[in-house]
Protein backbone atom coordinates (compact mmCIF):
# COMPACT_ATOMS: atom_id res chain seq x y z
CA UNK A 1 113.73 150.08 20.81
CA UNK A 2 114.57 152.35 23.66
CA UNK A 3 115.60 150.67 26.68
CA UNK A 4 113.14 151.77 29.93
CA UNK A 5 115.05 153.22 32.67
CA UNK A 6 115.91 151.05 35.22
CA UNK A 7 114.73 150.68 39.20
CA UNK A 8 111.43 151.59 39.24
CA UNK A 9 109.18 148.23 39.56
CA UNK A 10 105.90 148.20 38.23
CA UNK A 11 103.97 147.40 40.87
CA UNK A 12 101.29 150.69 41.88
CA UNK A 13 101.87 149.85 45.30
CA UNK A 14 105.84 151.23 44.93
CA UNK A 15 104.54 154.82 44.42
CA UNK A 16 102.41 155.05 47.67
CA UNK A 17 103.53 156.34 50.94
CA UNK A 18 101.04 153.86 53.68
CA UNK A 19 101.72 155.81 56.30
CA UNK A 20 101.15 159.50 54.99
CA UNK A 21 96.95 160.05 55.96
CA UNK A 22 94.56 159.85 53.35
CA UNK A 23 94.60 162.96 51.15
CA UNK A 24 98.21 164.18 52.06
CA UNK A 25 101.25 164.51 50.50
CA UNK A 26 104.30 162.31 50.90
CA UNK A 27 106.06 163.07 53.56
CA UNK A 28 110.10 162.49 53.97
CA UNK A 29 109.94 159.91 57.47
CA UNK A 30 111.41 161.55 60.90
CA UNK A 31 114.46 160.17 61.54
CA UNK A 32 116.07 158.39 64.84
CA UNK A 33 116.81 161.73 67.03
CA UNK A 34 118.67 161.76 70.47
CA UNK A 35 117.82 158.67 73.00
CA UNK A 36 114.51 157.34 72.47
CA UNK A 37 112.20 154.46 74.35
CA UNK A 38 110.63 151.35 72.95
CA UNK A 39 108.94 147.89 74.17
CA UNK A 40 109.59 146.00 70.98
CA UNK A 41 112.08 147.63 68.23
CA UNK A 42 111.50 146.34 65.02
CA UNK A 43 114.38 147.27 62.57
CA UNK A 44 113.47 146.57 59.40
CA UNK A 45 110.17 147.67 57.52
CA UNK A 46 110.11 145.25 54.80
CA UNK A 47 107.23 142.30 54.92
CA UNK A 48 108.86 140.62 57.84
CA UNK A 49 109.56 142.98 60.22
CA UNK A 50 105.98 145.30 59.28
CA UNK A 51 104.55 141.52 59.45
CA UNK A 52 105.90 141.31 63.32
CA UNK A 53 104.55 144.71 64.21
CA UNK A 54 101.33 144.41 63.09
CA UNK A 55 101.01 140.64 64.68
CA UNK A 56 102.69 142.19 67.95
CA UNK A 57 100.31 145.36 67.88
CA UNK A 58 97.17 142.76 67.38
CA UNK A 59 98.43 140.46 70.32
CA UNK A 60 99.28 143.19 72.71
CA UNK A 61 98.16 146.65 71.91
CA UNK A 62 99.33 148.22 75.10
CA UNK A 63 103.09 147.43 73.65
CA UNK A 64 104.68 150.39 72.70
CA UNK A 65 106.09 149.04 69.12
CA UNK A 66 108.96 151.20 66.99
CA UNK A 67 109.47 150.48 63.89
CA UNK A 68 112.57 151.95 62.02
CA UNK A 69 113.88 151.35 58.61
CA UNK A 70 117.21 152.54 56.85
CA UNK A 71 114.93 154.49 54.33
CA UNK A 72 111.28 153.61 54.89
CA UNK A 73 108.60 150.90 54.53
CA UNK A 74 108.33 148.90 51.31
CA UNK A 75 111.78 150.38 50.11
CA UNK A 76 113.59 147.54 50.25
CA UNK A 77 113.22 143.83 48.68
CA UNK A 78 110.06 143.75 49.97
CA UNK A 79 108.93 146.21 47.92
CA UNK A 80 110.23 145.13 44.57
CA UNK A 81 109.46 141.22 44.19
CA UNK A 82 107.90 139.76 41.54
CA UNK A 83 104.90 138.71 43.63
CA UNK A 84 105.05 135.18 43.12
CA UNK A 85 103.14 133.63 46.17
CA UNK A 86 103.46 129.80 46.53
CA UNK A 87 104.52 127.07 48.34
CA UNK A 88 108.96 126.63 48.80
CA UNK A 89 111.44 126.70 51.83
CA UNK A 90 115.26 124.68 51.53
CA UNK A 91 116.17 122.69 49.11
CA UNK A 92 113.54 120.30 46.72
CA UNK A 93 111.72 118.22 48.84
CA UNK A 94 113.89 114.80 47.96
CA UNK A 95 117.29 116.46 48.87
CA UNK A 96 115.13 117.36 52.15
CA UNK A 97 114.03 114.12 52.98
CA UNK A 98 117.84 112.90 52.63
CA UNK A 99 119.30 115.60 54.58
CA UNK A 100 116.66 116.28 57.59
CA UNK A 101 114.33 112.91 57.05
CA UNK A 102 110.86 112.55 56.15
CA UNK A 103 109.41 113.79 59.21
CA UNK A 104 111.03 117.46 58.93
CA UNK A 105 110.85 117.24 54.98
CA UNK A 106 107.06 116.38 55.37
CA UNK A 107 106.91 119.11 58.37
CA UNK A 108 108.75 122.31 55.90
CA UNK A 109 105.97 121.45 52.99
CA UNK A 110 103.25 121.81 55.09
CA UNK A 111 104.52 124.82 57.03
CA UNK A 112 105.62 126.74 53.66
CA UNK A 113 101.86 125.77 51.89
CA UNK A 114 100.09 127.22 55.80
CA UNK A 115 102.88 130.52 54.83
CA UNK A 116 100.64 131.25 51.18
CA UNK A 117 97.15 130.49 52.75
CA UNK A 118 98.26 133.12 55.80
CA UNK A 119 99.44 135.48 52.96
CA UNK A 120 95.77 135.15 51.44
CA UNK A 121 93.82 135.51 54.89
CA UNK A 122 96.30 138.40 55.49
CA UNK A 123 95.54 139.94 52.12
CA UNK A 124 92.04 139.72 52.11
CA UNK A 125 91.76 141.18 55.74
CA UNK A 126 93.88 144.31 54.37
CA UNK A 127 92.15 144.17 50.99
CA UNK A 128 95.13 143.61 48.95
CA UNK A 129 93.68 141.40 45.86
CA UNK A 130 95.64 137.78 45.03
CA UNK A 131 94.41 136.90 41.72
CA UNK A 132 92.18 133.72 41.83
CA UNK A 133 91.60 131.76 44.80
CA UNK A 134 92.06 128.59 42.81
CA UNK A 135 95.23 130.12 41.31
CA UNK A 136 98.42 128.20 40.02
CA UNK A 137 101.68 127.79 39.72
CA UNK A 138 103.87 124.81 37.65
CA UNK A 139 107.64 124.26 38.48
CA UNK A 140 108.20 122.98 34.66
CA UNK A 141 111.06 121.54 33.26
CA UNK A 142 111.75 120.84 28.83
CA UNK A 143 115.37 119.38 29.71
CA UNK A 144 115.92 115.28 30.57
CA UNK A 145 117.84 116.51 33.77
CA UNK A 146 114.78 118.43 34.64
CA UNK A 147 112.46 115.58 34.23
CA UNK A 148 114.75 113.32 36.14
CA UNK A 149 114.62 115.65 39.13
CA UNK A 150 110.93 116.28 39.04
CA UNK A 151 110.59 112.35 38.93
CA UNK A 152 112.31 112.43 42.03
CA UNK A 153 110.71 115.23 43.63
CA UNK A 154 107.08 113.76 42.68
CA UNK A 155 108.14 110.01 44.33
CA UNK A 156 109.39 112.00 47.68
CA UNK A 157 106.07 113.57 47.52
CA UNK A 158 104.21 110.21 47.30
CA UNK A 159 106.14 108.71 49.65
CA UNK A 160 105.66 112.05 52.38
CA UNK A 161 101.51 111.58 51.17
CA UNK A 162 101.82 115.04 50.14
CA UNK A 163 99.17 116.15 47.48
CA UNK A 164 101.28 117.42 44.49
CA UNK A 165 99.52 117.06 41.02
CA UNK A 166 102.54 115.70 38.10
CA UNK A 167 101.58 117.67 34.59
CA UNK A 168 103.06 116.35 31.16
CA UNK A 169 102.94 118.59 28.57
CA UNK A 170 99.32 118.32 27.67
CA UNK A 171 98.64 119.30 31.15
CA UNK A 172 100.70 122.22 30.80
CA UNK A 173 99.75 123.10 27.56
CA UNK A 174 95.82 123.34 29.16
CA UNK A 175 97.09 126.26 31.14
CA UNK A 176 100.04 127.83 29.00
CA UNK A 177 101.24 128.15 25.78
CA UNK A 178 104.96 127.12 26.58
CA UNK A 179 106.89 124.35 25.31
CA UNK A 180 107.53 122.40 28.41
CA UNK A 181 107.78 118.72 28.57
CA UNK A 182 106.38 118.00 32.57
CA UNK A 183 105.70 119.95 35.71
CA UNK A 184 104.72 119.96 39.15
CA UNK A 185 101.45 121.87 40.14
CA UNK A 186 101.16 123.78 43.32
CA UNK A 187 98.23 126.54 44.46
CA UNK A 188 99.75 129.77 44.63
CA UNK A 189 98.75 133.34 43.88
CA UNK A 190 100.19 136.34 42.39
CA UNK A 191 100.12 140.00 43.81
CA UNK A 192 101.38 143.19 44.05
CA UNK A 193 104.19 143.09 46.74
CA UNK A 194 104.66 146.58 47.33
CA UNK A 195 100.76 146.84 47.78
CA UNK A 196 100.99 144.21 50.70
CA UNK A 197 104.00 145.97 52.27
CA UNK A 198 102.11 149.51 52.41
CA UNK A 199 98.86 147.85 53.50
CA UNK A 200 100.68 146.56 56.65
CA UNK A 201 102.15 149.57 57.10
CA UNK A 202 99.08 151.66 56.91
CA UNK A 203 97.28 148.79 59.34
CA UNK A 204 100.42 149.29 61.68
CA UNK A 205 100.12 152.94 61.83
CA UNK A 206 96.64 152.01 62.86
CA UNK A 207 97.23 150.58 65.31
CA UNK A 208 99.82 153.08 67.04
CA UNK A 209 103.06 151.36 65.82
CA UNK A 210 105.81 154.54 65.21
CA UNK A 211 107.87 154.66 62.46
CA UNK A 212 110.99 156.50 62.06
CA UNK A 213 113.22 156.21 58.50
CA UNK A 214 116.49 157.42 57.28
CA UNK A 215 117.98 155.39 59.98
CA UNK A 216 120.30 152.99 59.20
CA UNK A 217 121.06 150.49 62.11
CA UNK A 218 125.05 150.86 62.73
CA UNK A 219 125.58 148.32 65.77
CA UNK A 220 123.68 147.21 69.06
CA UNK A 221 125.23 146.56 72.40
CA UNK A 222 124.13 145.71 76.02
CA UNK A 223 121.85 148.25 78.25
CA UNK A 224 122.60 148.70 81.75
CA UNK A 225 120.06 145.61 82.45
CA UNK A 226 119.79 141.96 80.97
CA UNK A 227 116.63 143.11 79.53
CA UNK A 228 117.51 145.94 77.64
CA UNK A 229 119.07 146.36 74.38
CA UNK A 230 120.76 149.99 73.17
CA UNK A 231 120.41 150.10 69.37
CA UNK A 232 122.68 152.70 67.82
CA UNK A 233 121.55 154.67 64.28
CA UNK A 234 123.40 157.70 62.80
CA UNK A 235 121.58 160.05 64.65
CA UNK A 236 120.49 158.88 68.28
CA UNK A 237 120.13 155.66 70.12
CA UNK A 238 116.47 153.80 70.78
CA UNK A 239 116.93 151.89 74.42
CA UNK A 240 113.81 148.76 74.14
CA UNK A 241 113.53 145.70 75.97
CA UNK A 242 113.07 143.72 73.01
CA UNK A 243 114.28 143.90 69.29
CA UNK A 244 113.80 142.19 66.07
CA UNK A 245 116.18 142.67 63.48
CA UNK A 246 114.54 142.17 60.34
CA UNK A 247 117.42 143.50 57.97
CA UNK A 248 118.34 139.85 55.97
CA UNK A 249 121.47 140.13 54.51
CA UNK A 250 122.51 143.18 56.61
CA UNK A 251 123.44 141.10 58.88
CA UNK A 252 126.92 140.58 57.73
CA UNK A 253 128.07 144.24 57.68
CA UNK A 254 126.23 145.13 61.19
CA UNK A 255 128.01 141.70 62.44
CA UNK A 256 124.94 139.77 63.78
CA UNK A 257 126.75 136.08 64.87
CA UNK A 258 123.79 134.27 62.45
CA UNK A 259 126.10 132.68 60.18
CA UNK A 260 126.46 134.14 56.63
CA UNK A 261 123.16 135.49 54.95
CA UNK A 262 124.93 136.55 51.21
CA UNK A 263 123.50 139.44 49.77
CA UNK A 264 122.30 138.90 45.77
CA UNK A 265 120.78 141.44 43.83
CA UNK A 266 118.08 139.46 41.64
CA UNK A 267 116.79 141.06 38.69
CA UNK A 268 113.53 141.17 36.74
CA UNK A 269 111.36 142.79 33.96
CA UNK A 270 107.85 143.66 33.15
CA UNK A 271 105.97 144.56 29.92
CA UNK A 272 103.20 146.97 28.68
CA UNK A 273 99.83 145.33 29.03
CA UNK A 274 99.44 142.57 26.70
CA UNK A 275 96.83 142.02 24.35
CA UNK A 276 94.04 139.71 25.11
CA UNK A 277 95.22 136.99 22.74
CA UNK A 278 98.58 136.95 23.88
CA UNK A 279 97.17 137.12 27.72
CA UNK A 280 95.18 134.13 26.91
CA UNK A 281 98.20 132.12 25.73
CA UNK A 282 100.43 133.01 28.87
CA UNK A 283 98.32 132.58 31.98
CA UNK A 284 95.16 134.99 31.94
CA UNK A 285 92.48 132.38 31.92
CA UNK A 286 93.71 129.80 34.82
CA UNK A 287 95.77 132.72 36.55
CA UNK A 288 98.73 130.21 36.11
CA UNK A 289 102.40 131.25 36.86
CA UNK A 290 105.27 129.23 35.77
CA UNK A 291 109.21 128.59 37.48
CA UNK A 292 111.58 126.73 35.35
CA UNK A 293 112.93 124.35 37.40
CA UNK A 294 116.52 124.69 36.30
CA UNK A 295 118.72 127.28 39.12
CA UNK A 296 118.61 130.65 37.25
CA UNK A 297 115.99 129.93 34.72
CA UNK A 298 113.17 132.39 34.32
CA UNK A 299 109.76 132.12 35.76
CA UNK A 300 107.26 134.35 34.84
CA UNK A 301 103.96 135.55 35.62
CA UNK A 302 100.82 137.73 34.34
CA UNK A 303 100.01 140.54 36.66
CA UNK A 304 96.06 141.92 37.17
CA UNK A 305 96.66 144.60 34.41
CA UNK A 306 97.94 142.03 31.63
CA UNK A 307 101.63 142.44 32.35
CA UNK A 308 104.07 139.78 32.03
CA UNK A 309 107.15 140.05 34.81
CA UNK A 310 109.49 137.69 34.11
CA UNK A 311 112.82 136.94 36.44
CA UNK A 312 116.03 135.01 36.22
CA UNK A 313 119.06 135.37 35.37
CA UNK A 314 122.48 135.61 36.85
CA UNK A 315 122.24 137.10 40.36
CA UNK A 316 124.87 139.98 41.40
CA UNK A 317 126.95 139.68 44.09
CA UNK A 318 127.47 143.37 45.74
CA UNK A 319 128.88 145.46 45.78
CA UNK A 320 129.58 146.46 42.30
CA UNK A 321 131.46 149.50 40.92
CA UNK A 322 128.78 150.27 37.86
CA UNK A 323 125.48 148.46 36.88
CA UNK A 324 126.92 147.00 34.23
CA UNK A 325 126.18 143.82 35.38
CA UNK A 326 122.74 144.15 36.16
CA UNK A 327 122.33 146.11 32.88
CA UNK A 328 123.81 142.25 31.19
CA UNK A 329 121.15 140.68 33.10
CA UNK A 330 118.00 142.99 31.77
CA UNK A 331 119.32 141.86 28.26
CA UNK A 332 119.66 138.43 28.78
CA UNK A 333 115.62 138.42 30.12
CA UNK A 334 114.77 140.63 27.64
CA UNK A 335 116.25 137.78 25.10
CA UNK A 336 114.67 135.21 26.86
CA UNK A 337 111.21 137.13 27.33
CA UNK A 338 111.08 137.49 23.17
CA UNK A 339 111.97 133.64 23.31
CA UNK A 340 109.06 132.32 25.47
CA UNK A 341 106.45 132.56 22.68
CA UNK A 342 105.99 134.50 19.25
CA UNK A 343 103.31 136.74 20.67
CA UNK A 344 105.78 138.39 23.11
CA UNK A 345 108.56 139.35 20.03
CA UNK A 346 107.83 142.85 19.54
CA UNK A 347 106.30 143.30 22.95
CA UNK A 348 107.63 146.64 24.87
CA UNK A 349 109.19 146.38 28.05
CA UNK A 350 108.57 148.94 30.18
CA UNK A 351 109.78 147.98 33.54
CA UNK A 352 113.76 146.70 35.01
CA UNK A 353 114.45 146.65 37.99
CA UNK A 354 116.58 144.44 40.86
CA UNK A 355 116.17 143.64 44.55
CA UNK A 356 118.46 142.34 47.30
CA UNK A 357 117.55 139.25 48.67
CA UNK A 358 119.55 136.88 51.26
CA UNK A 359 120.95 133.60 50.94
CA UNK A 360 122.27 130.75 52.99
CA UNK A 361 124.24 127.72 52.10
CA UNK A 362 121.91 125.31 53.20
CA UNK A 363 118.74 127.30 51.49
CA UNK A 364 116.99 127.68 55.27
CA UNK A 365 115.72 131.02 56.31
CA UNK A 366 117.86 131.98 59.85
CA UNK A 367 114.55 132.63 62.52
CA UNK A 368 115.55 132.68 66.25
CA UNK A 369 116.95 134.77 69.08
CA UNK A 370 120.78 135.75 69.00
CA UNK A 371 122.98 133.86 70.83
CA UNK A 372 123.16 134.41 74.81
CA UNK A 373 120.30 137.57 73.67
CA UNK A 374 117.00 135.53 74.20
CA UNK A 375 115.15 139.25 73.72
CA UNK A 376 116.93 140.02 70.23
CA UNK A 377 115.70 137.98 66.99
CA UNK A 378 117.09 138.02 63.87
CA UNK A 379 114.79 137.13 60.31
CA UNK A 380 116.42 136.69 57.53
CA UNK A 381 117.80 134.54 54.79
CA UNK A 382 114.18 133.48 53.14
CA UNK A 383 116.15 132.68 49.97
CA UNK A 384 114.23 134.29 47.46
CA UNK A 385 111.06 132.85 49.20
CA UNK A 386 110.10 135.63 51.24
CA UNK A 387 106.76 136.94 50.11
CA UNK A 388 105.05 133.91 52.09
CA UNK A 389 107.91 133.43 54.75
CA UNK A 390 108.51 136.51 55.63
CA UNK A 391 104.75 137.12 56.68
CA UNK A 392 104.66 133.84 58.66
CA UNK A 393 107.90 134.76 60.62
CA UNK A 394 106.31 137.68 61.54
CA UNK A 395 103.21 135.61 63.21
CA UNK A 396 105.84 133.24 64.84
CA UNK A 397 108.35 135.89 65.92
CA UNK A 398 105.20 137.69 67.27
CA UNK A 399 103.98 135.05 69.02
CA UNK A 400 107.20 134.26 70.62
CA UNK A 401 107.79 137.66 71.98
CA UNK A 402 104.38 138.02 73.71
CA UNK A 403 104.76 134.88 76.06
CA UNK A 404 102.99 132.35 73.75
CA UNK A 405 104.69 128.87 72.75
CA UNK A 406 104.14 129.11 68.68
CA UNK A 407 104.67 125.57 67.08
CA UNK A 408 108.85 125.57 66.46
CA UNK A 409 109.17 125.95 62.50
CA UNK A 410 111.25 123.36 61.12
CA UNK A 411 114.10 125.89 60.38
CA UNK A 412 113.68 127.67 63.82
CA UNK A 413 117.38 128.37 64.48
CA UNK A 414 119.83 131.18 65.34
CA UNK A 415 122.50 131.44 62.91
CA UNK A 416 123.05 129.74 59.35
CA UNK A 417 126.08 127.64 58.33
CA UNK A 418 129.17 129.78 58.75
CA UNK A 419 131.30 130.73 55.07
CA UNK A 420 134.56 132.31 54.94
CA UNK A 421 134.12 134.82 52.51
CA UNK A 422 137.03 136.60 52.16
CA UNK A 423 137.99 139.23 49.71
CA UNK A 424 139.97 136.84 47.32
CA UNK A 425 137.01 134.04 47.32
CA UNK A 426 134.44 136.95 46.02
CA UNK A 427 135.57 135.99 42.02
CA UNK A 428 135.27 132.79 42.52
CA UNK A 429 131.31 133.05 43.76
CA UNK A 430 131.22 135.37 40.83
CA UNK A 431 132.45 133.15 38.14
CA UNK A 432 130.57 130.30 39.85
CA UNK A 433 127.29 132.51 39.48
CA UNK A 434 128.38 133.15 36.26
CA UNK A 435 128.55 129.24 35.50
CA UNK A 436 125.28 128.70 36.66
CA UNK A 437 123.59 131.32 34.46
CA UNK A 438 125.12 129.64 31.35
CA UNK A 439 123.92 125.54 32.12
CA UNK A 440 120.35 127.41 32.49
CA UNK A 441 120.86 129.60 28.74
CA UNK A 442 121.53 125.92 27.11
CA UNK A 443 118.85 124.64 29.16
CA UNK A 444 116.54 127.23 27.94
């Protein structure tokens, strides 16, 4: 079978340009030319940052918002998800209640299940379809490890009185074909990422935000006043009173002092429609998406045309000097996709591709102002979480920046836990990754 090429994602959204008008042609975005003038500067136009210009543009429209990304909007992660929508910030919610307390544990639940339902009130006001409104998604487990931790996880719930349903297999079985012993069940919703990222860009455009592309941020310094900010791109410098820097794991090359935020490229895989049996078997009726709950395991979901992305694997750590390790990767979901159930062992793929994400130690996203720069914040580090985070940052970032007093999120913070990553420790993260990958194979 002929391998598909890889990068492209198969989400329809990834081939539209939102902010080319109606009945146009695709147009290559102006770039950042000689010293220009901003209120808010949004760098960044993935889901957070086109997520804080569009909230920003709603709560003030006299603001003059700029929006700039190092290629364009929807280019970057944002774009190229797997569109799994549910409920997940920091670590499982036992290891939460032991390292913040119950109170904060309890607090990051609720705040991360509010994130999906403002996803869904965000989609439907941009019509951007979610799947079902009473749609699914189990964290599953077939190991005795697994089970142990969901145990766990399902008594911290209790104890929190947070409303988490425990599946055994029957339950399971009810809503997939898959051999998995137990599960948690959360609502959630699947969608097409890219599609939400050029919807908010189309609504920002709408509402007079500028955007300017081809401009990679290179460094920021001090204006001549407290309350301005000089940010400095390849071709000219935008002077604005207030930035966000939505550019996740960027932050380590430009310098930002928010800790470390570790770039991984995460991979994933998509087939050609399936047939209606086989769509029955793996989601289509209940609208039912599944995580393993093992670190690296593969999740999968069915997307509106009868697709089945699955992701997992063995993250990258960049940079790398060939794709050969991403191209290890496809195969080893490829492997597993053929595993998950006879229907799926001749089934095509059509679709590889990979997206950066950004990680922290601790598994918190990094949302606050700089240090000593109250008018520059920094989003970032969602974890692999970022399709509901991202858009509730946005809100709260918004919010902040326009004189209101949003509720502090439970990871509200400015930088993330500090790791020396020097050039020597990189194979050792590697091999470590590596590790990892094979516990979840024999788990699988």
């Amino acid at each position: 079978m002929t391998r598909p090429p890889a990068g492209r994602p198969c989400w329809p959204g990834a081939d539209l340009d939102p902010t080319a008008p109606p009945g146009t042609e695709p147009a290559a975005p102006q770039r950042v030319r000689g010293v220009l003038e901003a209120d808010v500067t949004v760098v960044g136009a993935g889901l957070a940052g086109l997520s804080t210009a569009y909230h920003l543009a709603e709560r003030d429209p006299s603001l003059d918002v700029l929006v700039i990304d190092a290629e364009g909007p929807a280019a970057g992660a944002s774009g190229r998800g797997t569109g799994l929508l549910g409920p997940r910030v920091g670590p499982p919610v036992d290891q939460a209640v032991r390292r913040f307390g119950p109170d904060t544990a309890r607090r990051m639940h609720l705040a991360s299940t509010e994130a999906v339902e403002r996803v869904r009130e965000l989609c439907a006001r941009l019509g951007v379809p979610t799947g079902p409104r009473d749609g699914e998604q189990i964290v599953a487990t077939r190991t005795a490890d697994g089970l142990a931790a969901l145990a766990r996880q399902a008594a911290a719930y209790r104890r929190l009185g947070l409303d988490v349903t425990v599946l055994s297999a029957a339950g399971i079985r009810d809503r997939l074909d898959v051999p998995y012993h137990a599960g948690l069940l959360y609502r959630a919703a699947g969608l097409d990422p890219a599609a939400l990222s050029g919807a908010l860009a189309g609504a920002c455009a709408a509402k007079g935000v500028r955007f300017l592309g081809n401009s990679p941020l290179l460094t920021l310094r001090p204006g001549e006043t407290a309350a301005d900010t000089h940010l400095v791109f390849p071709g000219g410098t935008v002077r604005t009173r207030k930035a966000v820097l939505a550019v996740n794991a960027a932050a380590g090359p430009l310098g930002l002092p928010v800790g470390t935020v570790l770039p991984l490229l995460v991979h994933a895989v998509a087939t050609a429609p399936l047939p209606a049996e086989a769509r029955e078997l793996l989601g289509g009726r209940t609208g039912c998406a599944l995580i393993d709950a093992h670190p690296l395991a593969p999740y999968f979901r069915l997307t509106p045309d009868g697709r089945l992305v699955l992701g997992g694997g063995r993250p990258v750590l960049p940079p790398v000097s060939d794709d050969s390790g991403s191209a290890a990767v496809w195969a080893g979901l490829e492997e597993r996709l053929r595993r998950l159930h006879p229907v799926l062992a001749d089934t095509e793929v059509t679709h590889r591709w990979a997206g950066r994400i950004g990680m922290t130690s601790d598994g918190l996203p990094v949302v606050g102002p700089l240090t000593d720069r109250p008018d520059v914040w920094y989003v970032g580090g969602c974890c692999g979480h970022g399709l509901a985070l991202s858009v509730a940052h946005g809100a709260h970032v918004a919010e902040a920046l326009t004189g209101g007093t949003p509720e502090r999120l439970p990871w509200h913070r400015s930088r993330a836990p500090r790791l020396p990553l020097p050039a020597p420790a990189r194979p050792l993260l590697r091999a470590g990754l590596g590790l990892m990958e094979r516990s979840a194979r024999r788990a699988a």
